[in-house]
N, C-alpha and C. Protein backbone atom coordinates (compact mmCIF):
# COMPACT_ATOMS: atom_id res chain seq x y z
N UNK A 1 0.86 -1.17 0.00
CA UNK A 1 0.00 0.00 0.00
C UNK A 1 0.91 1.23 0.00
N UNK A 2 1.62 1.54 -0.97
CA UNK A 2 2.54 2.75 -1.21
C UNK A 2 1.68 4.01 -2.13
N UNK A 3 1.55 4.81 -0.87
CA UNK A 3 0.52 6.05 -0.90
C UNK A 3 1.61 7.36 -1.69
N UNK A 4 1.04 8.11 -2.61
CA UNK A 4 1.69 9.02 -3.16
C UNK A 4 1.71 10.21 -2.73
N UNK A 5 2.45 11.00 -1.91
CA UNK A 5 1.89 12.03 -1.00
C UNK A 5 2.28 13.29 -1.65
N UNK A 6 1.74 13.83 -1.46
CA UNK A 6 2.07 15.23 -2.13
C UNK A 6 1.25 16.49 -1.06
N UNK A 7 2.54 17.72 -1.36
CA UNK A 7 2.02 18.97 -0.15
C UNK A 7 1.56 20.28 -1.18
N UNK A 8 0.64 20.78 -0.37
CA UNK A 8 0.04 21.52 -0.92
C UNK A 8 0.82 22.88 -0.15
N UNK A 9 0.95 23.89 -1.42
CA UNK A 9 1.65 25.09 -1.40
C UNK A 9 1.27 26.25 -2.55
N UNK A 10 1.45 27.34 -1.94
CA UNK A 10 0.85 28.42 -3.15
C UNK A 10 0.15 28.05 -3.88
N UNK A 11 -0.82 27.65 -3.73
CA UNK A 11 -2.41 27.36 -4.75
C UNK A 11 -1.56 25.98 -5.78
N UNK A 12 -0.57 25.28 -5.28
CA UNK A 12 -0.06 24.27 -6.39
C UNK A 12 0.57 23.22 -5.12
N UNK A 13 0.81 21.90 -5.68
CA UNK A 13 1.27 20.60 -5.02
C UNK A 13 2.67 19.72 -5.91
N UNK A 14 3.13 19.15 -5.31
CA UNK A 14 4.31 19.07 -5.75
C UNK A 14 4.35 17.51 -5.11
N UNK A 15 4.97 16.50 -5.61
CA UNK A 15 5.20 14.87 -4.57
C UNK A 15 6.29 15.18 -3.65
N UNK A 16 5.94 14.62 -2.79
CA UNK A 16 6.68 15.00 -1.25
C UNK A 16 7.74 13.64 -1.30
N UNK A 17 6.61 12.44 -1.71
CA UNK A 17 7.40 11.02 -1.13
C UNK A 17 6.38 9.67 -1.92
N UNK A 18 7.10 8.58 -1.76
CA UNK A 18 6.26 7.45 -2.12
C UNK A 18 6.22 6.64 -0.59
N UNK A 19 5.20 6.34 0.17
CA UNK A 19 4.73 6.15 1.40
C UNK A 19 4.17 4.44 1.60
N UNK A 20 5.50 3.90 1.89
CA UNK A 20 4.39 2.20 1.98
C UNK A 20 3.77 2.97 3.96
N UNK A 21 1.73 2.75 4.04
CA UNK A 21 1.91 2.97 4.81
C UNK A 21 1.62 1.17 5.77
N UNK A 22 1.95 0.63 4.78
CA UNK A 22 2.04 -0.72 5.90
C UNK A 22 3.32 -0.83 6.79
N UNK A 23 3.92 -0.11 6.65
CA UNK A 23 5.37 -0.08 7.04
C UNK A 23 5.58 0.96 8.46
N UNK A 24 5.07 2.17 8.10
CA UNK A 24 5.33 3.57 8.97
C UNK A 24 3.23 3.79 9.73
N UNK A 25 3.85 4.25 11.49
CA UNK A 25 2.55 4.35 11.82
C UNK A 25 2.05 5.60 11.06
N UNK A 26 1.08 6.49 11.33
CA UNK A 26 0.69 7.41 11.18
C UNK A 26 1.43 8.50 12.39
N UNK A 27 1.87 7.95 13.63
CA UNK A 27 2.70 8.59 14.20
C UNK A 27 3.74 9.01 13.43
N UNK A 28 4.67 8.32 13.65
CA UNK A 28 5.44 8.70 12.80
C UNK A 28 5.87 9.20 12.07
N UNK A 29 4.89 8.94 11.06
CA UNK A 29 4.91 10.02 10.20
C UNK A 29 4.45 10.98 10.35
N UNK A 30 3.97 11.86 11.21
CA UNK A 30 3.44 13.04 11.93
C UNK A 30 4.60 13.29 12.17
N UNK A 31 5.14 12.61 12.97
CA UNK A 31 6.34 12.81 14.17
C UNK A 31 7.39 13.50 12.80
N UNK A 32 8.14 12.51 11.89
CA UNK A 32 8.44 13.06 10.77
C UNK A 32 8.31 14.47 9.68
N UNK A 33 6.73 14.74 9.50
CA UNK A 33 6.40 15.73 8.98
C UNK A 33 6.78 17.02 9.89
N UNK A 34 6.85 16.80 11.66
CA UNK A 34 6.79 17.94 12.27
C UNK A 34 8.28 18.35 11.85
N UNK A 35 9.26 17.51 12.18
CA UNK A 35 10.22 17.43 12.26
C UNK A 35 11.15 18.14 10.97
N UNK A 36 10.39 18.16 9.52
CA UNK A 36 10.85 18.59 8.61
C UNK A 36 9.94 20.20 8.44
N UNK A 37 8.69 20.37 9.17
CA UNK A 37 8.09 21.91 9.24
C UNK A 37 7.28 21.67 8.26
N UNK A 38 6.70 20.30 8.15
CA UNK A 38 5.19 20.26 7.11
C UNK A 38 3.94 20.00 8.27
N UNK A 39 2.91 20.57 7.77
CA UNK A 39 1.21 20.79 8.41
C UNK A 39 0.91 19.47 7.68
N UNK A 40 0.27 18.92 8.73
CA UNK A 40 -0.22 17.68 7.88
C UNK A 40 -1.55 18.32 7.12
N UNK A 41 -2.12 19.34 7.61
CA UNK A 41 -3.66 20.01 6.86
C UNK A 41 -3.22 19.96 5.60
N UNK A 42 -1.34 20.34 5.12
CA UNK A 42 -1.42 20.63 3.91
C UNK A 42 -0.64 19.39 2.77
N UNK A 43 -0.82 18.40 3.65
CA UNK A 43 -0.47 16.70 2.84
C UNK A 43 -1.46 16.14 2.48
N UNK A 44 -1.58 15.81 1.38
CA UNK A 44 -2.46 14.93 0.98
C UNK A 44 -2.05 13.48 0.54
N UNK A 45 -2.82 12.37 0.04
CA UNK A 45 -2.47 11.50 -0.87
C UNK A 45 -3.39 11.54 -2.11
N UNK A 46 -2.52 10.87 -2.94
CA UNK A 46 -2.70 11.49 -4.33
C UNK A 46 -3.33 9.90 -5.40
N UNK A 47 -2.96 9.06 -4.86
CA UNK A 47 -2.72 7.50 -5.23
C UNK A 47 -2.46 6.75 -4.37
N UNK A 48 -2.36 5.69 -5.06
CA UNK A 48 -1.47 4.64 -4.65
C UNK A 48 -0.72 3.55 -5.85
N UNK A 49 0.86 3.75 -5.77
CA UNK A 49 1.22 3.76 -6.95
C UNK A 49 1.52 1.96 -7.51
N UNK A 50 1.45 1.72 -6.29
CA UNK A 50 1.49 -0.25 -6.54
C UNK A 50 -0.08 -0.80 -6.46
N UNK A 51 -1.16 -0.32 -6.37
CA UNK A 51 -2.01 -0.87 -6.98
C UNK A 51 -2.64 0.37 -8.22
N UNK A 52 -2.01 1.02 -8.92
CA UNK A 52 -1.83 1.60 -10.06
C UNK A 52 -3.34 2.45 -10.21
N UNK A 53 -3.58 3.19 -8.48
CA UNK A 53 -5.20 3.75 -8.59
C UNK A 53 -4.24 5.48 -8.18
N UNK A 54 -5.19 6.22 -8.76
CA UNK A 54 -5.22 7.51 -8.36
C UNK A 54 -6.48 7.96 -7.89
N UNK A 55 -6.55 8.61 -6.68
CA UNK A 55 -7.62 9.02 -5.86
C UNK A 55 -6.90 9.79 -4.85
N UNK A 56 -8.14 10.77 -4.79
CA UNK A 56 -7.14 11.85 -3.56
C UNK A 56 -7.96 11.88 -1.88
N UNK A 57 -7.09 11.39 -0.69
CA UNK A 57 -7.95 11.69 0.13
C UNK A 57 -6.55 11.89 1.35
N UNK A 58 -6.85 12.12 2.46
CA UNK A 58 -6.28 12.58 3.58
C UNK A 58 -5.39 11.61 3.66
N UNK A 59 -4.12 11.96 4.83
CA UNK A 59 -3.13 11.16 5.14
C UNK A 59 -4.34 10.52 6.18
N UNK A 60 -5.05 10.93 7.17
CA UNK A 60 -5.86 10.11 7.91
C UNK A 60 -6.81 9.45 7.41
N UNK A 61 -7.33 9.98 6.52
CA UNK A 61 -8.52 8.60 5.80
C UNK A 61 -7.35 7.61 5.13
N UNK A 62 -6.39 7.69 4.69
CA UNK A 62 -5.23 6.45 3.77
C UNK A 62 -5.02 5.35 5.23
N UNK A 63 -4.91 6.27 6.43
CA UNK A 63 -4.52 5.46 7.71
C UNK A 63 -5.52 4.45 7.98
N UNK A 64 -7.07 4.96 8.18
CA UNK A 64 -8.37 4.40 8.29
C UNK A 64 -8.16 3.28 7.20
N UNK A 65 -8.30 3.32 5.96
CA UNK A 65 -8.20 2.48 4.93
C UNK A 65 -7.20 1.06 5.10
N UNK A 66 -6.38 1.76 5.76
CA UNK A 66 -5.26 1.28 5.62
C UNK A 66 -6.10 -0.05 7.48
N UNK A 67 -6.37 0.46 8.00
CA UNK A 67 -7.12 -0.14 9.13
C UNK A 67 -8.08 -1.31 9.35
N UNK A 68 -9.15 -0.88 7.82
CA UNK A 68 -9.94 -1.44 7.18
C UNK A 68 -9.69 -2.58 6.76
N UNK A 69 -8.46 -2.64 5.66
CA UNK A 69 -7.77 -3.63 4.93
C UNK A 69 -6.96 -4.60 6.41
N UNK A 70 -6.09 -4.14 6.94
CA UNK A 70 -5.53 -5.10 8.41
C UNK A 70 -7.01 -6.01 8.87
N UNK A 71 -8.34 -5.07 9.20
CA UNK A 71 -9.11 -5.55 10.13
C UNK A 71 -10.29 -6.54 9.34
N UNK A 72 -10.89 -5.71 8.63
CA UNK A 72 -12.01 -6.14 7.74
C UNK A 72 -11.74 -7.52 6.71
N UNK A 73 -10.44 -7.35 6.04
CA UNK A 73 -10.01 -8.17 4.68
C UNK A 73 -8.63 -8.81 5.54
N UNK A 74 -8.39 -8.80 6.58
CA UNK A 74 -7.41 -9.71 7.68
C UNK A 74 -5.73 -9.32 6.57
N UNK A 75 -5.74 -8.26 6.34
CA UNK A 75 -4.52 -7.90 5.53
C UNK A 75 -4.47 -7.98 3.73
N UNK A 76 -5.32 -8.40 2.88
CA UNK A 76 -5.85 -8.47 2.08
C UNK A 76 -6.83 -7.68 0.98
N UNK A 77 -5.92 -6.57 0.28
CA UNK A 77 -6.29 -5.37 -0.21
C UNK A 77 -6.53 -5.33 -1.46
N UNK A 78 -6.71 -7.15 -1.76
CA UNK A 78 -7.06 -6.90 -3.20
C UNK A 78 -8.45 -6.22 -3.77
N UNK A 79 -9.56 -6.98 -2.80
CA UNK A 79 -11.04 -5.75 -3.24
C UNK A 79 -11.02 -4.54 -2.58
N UNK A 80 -10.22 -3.69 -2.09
CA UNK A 80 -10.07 -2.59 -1.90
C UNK A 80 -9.63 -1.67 -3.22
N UNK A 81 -8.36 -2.48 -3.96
CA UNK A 81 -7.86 -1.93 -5.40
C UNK A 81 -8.91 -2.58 -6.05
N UNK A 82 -9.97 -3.74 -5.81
CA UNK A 82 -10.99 -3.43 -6.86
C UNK A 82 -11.82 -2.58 -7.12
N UNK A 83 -12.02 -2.16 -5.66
CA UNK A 83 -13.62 -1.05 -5.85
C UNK A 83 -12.85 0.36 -6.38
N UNK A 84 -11.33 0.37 -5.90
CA UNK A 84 -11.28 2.24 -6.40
C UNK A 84 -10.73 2.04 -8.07
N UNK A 85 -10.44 0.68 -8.23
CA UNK A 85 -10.32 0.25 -10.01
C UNK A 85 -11.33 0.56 -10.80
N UNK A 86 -13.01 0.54 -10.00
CA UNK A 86 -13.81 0.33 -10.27
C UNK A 86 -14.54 1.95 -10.15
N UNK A 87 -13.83 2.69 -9.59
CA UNK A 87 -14.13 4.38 -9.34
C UNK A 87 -15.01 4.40 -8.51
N UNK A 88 -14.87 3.53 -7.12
CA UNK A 88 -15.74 3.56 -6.04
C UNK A 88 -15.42 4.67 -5.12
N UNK A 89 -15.67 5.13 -4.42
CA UNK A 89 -15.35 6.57 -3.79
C UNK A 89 -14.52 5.98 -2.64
N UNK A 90 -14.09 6.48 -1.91
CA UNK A 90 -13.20 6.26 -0.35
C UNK A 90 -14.70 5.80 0.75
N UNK A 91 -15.96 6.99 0.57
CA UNK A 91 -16.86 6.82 1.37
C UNK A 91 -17.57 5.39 1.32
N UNK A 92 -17.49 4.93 -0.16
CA UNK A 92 -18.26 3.94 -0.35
C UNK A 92 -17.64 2.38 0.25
N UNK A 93 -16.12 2.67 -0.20
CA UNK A 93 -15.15 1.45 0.48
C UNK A 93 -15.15 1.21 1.80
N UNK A 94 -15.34 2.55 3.00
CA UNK A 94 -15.34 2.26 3.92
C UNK A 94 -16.71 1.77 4.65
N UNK A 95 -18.02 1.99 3.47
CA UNK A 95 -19.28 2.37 3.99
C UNK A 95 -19.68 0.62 3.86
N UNK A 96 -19.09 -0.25 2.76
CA UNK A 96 -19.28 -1.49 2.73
C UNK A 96 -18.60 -2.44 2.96
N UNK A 97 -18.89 -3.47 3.47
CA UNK A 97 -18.04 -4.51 3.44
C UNK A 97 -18.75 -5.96 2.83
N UNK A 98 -17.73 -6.52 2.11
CA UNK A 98 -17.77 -7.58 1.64
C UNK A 98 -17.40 -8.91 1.74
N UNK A 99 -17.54 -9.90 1.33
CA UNK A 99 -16.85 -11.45 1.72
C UNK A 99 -17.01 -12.42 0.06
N UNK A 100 -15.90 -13.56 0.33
CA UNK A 100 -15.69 -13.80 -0.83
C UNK A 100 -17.04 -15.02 -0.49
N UNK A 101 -17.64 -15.35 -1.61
CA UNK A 101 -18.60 -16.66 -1.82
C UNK A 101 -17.51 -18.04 -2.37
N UNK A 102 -17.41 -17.53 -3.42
CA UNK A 102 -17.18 -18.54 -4.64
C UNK A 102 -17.00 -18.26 -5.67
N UNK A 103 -16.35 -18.61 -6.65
CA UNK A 103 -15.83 -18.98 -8.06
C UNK A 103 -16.54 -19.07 -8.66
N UNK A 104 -18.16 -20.17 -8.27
CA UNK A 104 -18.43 -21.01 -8.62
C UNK A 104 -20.29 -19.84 -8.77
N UNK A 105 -20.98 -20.27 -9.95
CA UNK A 105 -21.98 -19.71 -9.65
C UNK A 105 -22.92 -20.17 -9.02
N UNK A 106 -23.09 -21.25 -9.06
CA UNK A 106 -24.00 -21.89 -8.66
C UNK A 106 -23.98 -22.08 -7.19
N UNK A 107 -22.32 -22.33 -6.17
CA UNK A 107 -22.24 -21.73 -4.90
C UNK A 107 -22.99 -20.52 -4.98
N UNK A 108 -22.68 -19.61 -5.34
CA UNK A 108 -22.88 -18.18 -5.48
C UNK A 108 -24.58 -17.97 -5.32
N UNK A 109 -25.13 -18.52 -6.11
CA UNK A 109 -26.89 -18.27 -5.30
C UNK A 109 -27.42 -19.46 -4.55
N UNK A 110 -26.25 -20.76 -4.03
CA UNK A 110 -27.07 -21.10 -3.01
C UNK A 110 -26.89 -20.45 -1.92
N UNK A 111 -25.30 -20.13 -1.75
CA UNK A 111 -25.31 -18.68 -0.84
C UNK A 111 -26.72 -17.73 -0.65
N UNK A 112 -27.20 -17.13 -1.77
CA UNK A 112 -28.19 -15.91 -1.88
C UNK A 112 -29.06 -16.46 -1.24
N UNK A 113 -30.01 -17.31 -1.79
CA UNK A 113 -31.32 -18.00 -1.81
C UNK A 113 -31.06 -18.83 -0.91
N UNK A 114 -30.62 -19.27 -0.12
CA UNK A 114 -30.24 -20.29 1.51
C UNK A 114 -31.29 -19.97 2.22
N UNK A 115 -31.77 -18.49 2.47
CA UNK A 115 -32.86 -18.47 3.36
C UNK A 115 -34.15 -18.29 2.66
N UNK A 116 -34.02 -18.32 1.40
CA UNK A 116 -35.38 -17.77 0.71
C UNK A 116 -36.32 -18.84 0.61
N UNK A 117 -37.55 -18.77 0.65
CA UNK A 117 -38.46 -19.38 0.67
C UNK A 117 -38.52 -20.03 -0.65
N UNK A 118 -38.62 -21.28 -0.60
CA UNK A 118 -39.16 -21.96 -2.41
C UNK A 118 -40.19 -21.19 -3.15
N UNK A 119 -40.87 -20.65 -3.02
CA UNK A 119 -41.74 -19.82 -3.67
C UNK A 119 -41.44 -18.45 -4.46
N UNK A 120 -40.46 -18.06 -3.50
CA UNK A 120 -40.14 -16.55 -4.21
C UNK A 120 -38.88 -17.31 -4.80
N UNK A 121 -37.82 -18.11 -5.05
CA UNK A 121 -37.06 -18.74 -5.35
C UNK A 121 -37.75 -19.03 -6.93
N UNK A 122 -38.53 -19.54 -7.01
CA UNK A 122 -39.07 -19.97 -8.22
C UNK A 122 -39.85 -18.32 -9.10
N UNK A 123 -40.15 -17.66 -8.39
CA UNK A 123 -40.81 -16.66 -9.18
C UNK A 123 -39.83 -15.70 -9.57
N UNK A 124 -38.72 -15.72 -8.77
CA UNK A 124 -37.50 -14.93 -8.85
C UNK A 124 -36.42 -15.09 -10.04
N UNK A 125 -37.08 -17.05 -10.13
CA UNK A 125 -35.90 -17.11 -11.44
C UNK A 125 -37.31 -17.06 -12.74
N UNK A 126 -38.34 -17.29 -12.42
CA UNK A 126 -39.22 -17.28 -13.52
C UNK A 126 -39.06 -15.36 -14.02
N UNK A 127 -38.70 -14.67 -13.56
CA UNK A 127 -38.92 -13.57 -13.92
C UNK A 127 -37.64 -13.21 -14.24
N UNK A 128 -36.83 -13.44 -14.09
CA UNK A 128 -35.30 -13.38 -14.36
C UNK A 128 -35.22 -14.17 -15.80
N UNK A 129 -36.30 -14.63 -16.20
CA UNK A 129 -36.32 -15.32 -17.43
C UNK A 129 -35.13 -16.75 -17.79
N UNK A 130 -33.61 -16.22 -17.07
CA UNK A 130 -32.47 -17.30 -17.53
C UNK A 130 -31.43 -16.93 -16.17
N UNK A 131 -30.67 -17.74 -16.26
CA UNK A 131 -29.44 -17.96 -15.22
C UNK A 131 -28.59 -16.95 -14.83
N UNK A 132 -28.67 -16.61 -16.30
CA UNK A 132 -27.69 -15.16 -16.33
C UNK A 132 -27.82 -14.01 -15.90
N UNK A 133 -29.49 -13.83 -15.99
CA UNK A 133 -30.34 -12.22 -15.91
C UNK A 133 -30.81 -12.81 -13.91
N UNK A 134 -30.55 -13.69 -13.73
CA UNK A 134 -30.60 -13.72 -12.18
C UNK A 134 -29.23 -13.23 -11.18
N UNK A 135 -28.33 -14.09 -12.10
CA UNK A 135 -27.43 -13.34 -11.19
C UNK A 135 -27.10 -11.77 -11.34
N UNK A 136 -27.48 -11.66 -12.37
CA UNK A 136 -27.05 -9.95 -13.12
C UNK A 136 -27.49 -8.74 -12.41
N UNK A 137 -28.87 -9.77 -11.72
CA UNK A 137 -29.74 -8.83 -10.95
C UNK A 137 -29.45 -8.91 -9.61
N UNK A 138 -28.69 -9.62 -9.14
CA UNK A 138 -27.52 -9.68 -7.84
C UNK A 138 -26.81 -8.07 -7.71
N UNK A 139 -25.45 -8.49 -8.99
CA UNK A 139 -24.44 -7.24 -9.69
C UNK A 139 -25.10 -5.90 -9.34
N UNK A 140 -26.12 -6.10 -11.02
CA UNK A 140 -26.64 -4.53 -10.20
C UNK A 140 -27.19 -4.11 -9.20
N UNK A 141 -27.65 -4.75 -8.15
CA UNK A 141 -28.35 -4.40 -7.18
C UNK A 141 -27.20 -3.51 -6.67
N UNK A 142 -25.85 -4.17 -6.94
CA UNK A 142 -24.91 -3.90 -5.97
C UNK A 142 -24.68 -5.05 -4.57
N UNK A 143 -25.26 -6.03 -4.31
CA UNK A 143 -25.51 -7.29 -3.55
C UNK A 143 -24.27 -8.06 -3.81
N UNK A 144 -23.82 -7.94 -4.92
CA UNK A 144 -22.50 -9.40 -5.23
C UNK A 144 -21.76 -8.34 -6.15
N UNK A 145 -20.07 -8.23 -5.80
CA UNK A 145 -19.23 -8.19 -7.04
C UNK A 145 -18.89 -9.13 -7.85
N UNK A 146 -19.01 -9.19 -8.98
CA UNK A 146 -18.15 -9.95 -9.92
C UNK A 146 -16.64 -9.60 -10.27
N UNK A 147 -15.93 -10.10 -9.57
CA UNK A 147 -14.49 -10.12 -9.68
C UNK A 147 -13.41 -11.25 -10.67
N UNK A 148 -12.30 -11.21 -10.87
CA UNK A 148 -11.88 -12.00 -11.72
C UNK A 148 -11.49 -13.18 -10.74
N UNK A 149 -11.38 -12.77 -9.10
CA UNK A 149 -10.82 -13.71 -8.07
C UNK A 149 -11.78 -14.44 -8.02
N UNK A 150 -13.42 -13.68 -8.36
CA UNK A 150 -14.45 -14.87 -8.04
C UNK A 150 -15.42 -13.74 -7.71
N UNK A 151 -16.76 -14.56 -6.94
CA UNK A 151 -18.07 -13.61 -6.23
C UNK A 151 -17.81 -12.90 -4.93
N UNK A 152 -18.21 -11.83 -4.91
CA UNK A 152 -18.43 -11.20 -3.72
C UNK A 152 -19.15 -10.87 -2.95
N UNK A 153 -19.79 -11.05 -1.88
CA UNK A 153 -21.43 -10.80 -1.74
C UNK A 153 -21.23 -9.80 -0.34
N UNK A 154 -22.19 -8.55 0.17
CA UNK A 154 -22.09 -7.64 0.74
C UNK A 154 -22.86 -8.46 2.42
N UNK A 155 -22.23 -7.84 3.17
CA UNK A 155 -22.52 -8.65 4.53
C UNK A 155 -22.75 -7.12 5.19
């Protein structure tokens, strides 16, 4: 997770550093910034240049994120570089969380439909017309990512 930091100065920004922050606390790097006479108000991040996303948000929201990925995904930041691959916002990454299903589709809606009643089960795929336009209607709901690692479904 090597964050692209850049400081803001006379109405213009300039790169400060390339930042693994799995490495350095957020102390630290405070402790650091004081130490060289930078405001953290006026650091930002700009990217992140090893999962090849640009997005701009605070050195403290990159920390949070960075929190998220340790706690939520147990160190595991690959659907994190999916959703901002995907031009998901910072609010939205932190606002959801996800879990992997399966590869497999057919795991994938016994997962869904596990608690659903046989009835709406059957009217659900009768109206979905085919296999495809059922799960599709997962996707867009926003309910399941389709990833290349596999399904994702929102918890």
């Amino acid at each position: 997770m090597i964050a692209t930091i850049r400081v803001r100065a006379d109405g213009s920004s300039s790169e400060l550093c390339q930042l693994d922050l799995m490495k350095f606390s957020i102390e630290g790097v405070r402790q650091r910034m004081e130490e060289k006479g930078i405001r953290e108000e006026n650091v930002f991040v700009s990217g992140f240049s090893d999962w090849e996303v640009d997005i701009v948000m605070s050195l403290q929201e990159a920390y949070i994120l960075k929190q998220k990925i340790a706690n939520r995904y147990e160190g595991d930041d690959y659907l994190v570089q999916y959703l901002f691959k995907a031009h998901k916002s910072f609010i939205f990454v932190m606002a959801h969380n996800f879990e992997f299903v399966s590869k497999d589709e057919v795991e994938l809606m016994q997962h869904l439909l596990k608690e659903v009643e046989m009835d709406r089960v059957v009217m659900f795929f009768y109206q979905a017309n085919n296999w495809t336009a059922a799960i599709q209607t997962y996707i867009s709901e926003g309910v399941v990512l389709n990833t290349p690692r596999g399904f994702y479904v929102e918890v």
